[in-house]
C-alpha atoms as a PDB file:
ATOM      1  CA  UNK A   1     -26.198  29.572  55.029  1.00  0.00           C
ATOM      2  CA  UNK A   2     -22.973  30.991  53.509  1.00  0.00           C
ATOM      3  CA  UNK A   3     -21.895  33.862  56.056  1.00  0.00           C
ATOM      4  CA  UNK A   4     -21.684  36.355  52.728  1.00  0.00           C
ATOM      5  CA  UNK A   5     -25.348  36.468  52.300  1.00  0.00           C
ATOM      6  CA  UNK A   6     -27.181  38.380  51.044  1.00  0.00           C
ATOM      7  CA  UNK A   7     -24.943  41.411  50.211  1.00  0.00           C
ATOM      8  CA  UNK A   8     -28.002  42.999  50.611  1.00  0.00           C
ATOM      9  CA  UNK A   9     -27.198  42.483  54.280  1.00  0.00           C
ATOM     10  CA  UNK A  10     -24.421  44.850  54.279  1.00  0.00           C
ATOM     11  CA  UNK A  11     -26.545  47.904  53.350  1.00  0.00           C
ATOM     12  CA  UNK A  12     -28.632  47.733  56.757  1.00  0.00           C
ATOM     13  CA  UNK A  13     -24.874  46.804  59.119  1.00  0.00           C
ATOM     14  CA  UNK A  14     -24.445  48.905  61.473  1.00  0.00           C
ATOM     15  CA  UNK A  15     -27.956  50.265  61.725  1.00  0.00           C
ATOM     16  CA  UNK A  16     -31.304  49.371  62.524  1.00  0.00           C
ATOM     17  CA  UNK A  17     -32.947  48.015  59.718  1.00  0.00           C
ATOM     18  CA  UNK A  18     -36.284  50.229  57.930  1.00  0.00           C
ATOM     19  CA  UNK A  19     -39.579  48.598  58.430  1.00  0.00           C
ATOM     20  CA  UNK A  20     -39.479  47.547  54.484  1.00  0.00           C
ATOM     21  CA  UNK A  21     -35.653  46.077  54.862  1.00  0.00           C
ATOM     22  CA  UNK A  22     -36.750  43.965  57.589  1.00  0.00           C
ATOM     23  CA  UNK A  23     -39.586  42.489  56.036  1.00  0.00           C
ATOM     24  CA  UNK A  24     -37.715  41.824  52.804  1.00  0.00           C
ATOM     25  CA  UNK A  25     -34.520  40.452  54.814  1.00  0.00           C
ATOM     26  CA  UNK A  26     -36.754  37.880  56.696  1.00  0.00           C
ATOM     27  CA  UNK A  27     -38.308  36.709  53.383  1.00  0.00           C
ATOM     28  CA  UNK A  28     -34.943  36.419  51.654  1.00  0.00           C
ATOM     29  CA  UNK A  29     -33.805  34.550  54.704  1.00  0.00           C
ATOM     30  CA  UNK A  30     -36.691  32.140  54.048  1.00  0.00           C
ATOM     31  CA  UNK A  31     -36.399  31.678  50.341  1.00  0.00           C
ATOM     32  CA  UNK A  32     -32.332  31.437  50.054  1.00  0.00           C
ATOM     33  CA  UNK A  33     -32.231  27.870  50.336  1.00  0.00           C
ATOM     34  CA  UNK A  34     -35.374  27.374  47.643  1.00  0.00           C
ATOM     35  CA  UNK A  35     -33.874  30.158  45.094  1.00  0.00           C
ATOM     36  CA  UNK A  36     -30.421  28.747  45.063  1.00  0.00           C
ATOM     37  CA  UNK A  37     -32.395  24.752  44.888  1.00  0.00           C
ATOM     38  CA  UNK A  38     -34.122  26.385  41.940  1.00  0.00           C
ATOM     39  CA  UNK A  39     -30.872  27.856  39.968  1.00  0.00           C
ATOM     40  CA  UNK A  40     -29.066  24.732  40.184  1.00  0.00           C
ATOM     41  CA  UNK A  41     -32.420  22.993  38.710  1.00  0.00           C
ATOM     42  CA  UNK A  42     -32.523  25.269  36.002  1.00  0.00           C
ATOM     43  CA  UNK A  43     -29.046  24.996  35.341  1.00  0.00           C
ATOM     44  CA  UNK A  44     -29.265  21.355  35.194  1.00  0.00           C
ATOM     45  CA  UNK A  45     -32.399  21.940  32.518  1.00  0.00           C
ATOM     46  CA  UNK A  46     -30.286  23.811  30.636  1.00  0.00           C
ATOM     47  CA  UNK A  47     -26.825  21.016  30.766  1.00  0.00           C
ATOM     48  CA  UNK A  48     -25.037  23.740  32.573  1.00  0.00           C
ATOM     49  CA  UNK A  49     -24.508  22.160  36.073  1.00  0.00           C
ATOM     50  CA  UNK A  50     -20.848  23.436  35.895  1.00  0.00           C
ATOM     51  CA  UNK A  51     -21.760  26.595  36.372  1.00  0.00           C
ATOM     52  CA  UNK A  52     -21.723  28.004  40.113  1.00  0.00           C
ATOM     53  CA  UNK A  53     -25.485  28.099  41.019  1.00  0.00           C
ATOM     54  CA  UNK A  54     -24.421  29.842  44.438  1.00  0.00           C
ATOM     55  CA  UNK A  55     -22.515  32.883  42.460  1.00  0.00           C
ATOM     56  CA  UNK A  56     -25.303  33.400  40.054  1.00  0.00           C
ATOM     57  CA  UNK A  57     -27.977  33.332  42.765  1.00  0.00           C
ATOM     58  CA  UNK A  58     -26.414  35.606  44.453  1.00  0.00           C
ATOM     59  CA  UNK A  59     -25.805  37.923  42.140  1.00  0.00           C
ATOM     60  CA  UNK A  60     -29.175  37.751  40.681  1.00  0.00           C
ATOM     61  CA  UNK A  61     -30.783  37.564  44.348  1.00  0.00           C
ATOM     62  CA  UNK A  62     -29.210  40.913  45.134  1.00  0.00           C
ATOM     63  CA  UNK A  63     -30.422  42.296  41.966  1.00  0.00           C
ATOM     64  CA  UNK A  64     -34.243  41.734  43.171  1.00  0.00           C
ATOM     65  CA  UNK A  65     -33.839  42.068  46.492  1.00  0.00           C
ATOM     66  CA  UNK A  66     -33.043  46.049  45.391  1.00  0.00           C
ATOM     67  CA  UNK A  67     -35.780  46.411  43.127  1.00  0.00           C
ATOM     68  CA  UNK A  68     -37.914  44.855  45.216  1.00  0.00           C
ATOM     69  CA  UNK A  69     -37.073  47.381  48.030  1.00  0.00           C
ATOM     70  CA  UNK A  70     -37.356  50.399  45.878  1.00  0.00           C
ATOM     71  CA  UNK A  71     -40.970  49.213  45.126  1.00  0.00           C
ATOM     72  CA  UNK A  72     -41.800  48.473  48.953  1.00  0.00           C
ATOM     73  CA  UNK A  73     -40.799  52.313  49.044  1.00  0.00           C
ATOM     74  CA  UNK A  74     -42.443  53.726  45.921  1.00  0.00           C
ATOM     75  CA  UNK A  75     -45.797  51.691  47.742  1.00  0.00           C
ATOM     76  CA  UNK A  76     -45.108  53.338  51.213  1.00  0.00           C
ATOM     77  CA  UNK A  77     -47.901  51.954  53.391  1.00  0.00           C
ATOM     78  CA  UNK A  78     -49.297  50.054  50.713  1.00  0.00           C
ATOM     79  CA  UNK A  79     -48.039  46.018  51.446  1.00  0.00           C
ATOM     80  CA  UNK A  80     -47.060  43.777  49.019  1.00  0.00           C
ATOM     81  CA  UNK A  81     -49.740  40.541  49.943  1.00  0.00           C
ATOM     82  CA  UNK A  82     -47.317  37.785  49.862  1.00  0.00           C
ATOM     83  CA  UNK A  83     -44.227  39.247  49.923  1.00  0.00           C
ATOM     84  CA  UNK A  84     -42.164  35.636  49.665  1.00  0.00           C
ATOM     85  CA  UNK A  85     -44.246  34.733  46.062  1.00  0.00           C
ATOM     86  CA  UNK A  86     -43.773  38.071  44.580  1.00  0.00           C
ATOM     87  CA  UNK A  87     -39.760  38.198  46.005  1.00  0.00           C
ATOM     88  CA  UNK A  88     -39.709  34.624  44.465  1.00  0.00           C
ATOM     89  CA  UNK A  89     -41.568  35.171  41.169  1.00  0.00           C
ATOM     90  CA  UNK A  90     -39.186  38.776  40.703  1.00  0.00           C
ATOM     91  CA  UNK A  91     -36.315  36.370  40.610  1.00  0.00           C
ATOM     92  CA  UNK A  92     -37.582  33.795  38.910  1.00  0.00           C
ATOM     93  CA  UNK A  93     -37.669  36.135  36.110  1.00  0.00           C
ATOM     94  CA  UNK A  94     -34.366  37.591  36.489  1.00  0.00           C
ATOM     95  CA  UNK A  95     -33.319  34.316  36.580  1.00  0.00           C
ATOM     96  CA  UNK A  96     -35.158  33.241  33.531  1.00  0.00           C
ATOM     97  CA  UNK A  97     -33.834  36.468  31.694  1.00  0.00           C
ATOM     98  CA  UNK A  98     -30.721  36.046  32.230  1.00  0.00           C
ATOM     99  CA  UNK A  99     -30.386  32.289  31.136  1.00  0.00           C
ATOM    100  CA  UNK A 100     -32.084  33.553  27.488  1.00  0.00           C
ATOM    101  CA  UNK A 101     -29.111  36.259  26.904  1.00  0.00           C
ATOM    102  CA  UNK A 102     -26.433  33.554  27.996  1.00  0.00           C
ATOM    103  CA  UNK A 103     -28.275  30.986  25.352  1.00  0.00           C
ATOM    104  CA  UNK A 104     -28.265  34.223  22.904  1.00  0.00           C
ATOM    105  CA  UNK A 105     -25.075  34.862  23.689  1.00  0.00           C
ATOM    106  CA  UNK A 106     -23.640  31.013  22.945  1.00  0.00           C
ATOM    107  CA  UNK A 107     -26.014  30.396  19.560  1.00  0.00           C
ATOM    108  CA  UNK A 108     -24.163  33.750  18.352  1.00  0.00           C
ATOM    109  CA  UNK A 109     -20.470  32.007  19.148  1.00  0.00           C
ATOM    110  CA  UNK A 110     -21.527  29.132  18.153  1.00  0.00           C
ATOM    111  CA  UNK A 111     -22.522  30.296  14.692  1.00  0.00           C
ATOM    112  CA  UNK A 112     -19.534  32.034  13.978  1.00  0.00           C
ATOM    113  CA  UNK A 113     -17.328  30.580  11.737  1.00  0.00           C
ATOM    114  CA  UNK A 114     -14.035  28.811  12.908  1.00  0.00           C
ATOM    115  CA  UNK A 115     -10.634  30.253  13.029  1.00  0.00           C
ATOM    116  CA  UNK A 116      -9.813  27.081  10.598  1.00  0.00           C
ATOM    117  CA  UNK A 117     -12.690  28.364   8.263  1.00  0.00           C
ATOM    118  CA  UNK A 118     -11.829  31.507   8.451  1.00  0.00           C
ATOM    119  CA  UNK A 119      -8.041  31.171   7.313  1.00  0.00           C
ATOM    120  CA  UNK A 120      -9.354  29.039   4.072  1.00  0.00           C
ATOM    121  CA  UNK A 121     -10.896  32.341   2.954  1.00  0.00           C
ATOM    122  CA  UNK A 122      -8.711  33.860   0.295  1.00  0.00           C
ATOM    123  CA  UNK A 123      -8.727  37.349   1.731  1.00  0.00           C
ATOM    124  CA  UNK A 124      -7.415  35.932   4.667  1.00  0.00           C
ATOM    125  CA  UNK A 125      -4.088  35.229   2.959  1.00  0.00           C
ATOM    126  CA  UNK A 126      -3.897  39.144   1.975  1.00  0.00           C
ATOM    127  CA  UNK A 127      -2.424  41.530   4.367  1.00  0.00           C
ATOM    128  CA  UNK A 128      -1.884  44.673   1.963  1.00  0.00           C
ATOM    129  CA  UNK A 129      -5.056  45.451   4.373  1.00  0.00           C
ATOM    130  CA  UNK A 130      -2.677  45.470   7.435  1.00  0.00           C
ATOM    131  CA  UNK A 131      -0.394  47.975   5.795  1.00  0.00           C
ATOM    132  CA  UNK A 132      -3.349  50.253   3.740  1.00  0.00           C
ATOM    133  CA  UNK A 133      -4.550  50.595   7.696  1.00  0.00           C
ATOM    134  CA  UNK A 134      -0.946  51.341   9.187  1.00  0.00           C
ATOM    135  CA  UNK A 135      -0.391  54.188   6.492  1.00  0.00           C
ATOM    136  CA  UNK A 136      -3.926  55.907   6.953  1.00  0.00           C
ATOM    137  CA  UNK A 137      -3.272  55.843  10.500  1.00  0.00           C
ATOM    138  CA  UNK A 138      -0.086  57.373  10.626  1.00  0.00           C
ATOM    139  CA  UNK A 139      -1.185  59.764   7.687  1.00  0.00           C
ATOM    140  CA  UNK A 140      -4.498  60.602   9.945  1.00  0.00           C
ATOM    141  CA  UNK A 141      -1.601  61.390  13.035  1.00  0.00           C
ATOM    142  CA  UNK A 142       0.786  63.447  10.744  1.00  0.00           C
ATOM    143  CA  UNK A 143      -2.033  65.455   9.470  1.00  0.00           C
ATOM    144  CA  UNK A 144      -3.147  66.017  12.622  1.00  0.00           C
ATOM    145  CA  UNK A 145       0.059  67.928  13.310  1.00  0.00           C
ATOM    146  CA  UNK A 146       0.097  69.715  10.871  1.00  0.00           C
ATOM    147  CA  UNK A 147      -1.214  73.362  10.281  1.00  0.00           C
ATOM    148  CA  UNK A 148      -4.506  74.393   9.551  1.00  0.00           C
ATOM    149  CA  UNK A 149      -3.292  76.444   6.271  1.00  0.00           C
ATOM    150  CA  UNK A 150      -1.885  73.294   5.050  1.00  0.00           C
ATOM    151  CA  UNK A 151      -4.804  70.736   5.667  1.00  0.00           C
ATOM    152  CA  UNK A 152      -7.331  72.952   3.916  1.00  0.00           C
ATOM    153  CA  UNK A 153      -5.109  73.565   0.976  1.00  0.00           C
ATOM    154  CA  UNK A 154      -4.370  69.909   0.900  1.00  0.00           C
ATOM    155  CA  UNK A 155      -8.678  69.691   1.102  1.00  0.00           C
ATOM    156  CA  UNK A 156      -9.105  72.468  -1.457  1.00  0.00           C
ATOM    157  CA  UNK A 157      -6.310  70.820  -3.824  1.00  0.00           C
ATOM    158  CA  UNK A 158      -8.375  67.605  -3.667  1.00  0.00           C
ATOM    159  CA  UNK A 159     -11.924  69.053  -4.308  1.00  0.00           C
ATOM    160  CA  UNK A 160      -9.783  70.276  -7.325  1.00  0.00           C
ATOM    161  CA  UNK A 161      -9.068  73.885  -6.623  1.00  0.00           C
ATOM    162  CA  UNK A 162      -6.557  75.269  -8.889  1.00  0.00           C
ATOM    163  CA  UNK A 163      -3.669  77.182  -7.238  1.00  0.00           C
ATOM    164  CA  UNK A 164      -4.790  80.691  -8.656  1.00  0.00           C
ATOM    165  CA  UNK A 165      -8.235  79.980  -6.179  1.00  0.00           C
ATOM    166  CA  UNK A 166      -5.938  78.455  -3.155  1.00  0.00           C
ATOM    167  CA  UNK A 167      -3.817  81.517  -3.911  1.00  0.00           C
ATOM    168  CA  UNK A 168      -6.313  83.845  -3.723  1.00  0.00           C
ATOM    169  CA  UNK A 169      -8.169  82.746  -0.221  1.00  0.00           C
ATOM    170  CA  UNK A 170      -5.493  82.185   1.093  1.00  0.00           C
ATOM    171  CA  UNK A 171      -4.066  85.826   0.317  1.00  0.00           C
ATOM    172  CA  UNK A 172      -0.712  84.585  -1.386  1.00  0.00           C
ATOM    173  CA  UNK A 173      -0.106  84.449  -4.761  1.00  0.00           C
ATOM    174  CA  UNK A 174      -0.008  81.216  -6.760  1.00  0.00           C
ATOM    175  CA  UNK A 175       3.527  80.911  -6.805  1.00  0.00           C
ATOM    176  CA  UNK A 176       3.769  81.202  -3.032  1.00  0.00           C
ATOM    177  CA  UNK A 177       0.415  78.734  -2.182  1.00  0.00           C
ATOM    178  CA  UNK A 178       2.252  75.876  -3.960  1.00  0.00           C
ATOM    179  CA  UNK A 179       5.442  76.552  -2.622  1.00  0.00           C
ATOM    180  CA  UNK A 180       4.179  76.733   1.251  1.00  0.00           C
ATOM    181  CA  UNK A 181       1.981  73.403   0.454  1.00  0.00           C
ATOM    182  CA  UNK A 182       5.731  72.102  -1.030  1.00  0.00           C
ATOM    183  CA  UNK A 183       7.184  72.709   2.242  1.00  0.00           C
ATOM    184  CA  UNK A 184       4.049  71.615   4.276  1.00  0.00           C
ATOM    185  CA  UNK A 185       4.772  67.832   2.191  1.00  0.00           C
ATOM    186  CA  UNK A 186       8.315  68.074   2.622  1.00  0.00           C
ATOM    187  CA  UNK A 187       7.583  68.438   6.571  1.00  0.00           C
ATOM    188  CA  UNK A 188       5.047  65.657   6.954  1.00  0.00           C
ATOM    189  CA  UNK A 189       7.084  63.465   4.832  1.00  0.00           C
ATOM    190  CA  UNK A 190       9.650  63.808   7.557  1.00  0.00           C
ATOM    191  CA  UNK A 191       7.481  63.409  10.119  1.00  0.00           C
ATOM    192  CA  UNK A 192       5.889  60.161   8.506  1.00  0.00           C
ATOM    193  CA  UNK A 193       9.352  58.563   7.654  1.00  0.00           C
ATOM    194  CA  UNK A 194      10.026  59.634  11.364  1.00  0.00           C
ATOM    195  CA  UNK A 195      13.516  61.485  10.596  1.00  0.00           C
ATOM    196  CA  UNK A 196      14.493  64.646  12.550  1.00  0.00           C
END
């Protein structure tokens, strides 16, 4: 038995162990051997005998061994009949889970197209998109630093406001509105083009 099992372990060092942990550490000791006999079967089942049964078990084994505890102490004195089966069957089931999402996982790479397929697309040859992203970016930043009296009369002059009505709520006359908006464009066109 590797000396790093179960991690489970680690939670009882340095203390006696609860009357639940006990139980549950003697039945993991007993079923380590069969649980980790039983991943590298599966894995087999599944042509996967590169992976690293010992890893997964573990990680899975710790997994139960928690949720098993945490219903040992939702029962209280209530005892689980035959603690090994239903330790066993918990993981078994964890196990089983967590082979589907990995198969899941691998029919959803698998059916995605190529990067070879991909670059035979002919929007895959156009990157205006590259640059249409790079300038709304950097016009979403410069906006952001600008003032608010300038993004809502930029917002107002787009819902098509005239600047009489941008004028008035903003309290300026017409004249002045356009002008301030003038110099608003003037300073985010410096701070887009990056000059001082």
């Amino acid at each position: 038995m590797d000396e790093n099992w179960p991690l489970f372990a680690a939670r009882v060092s340095g203390r006696a162990p609860t009357e639940h942990e006990a139980r549950l550490l003697d039945a993991s000791r007993r079923l380590w051997d069969t649980a980790v006999s039983f991943t590298k079967n599966k894995l087999a089942e599944i042509s996967e005998p590169e992976a690293d049964a010992h890893a997964l078990t573990t990680q899975l084994w710790e997994e139960v061994l928690l949720s098993v505890l945490g219903t040992m102490d939702k029962l209280g004195a209530t005892r689980i009949a035959d603690l090994d089966a239903y330790l066993f069957a918990i993981f078994r089931n964890r196990l089983n889970r967590h082979l589907a999402a990995q198969r899941k996982r691998r029919r959803i790479v698998e059916s995605m197209p190529s990067l070879e397929d991909l670059a035979k697309l002919d929007q895959a040859l156009d990157v205006s998109w590259v640059r249409r992203l790079d300038s709304e970016i950097l016009l979403r930043q410069g906006l952001a630093r600008m003032d608010e009296v300038f993004r809502a009369t930029a917002w107002w002059r787009t819902q098509g406001y005239s600047w009489n009505e941008v004028g008035r709520m903003l309290g300026l006359t017409k004249e002045q509105a356009r002008k301030r908006f003038e110099y608003g464009l003037r300073k985010l066109r410096k701070l887009l083009l990056g000059e001082p």
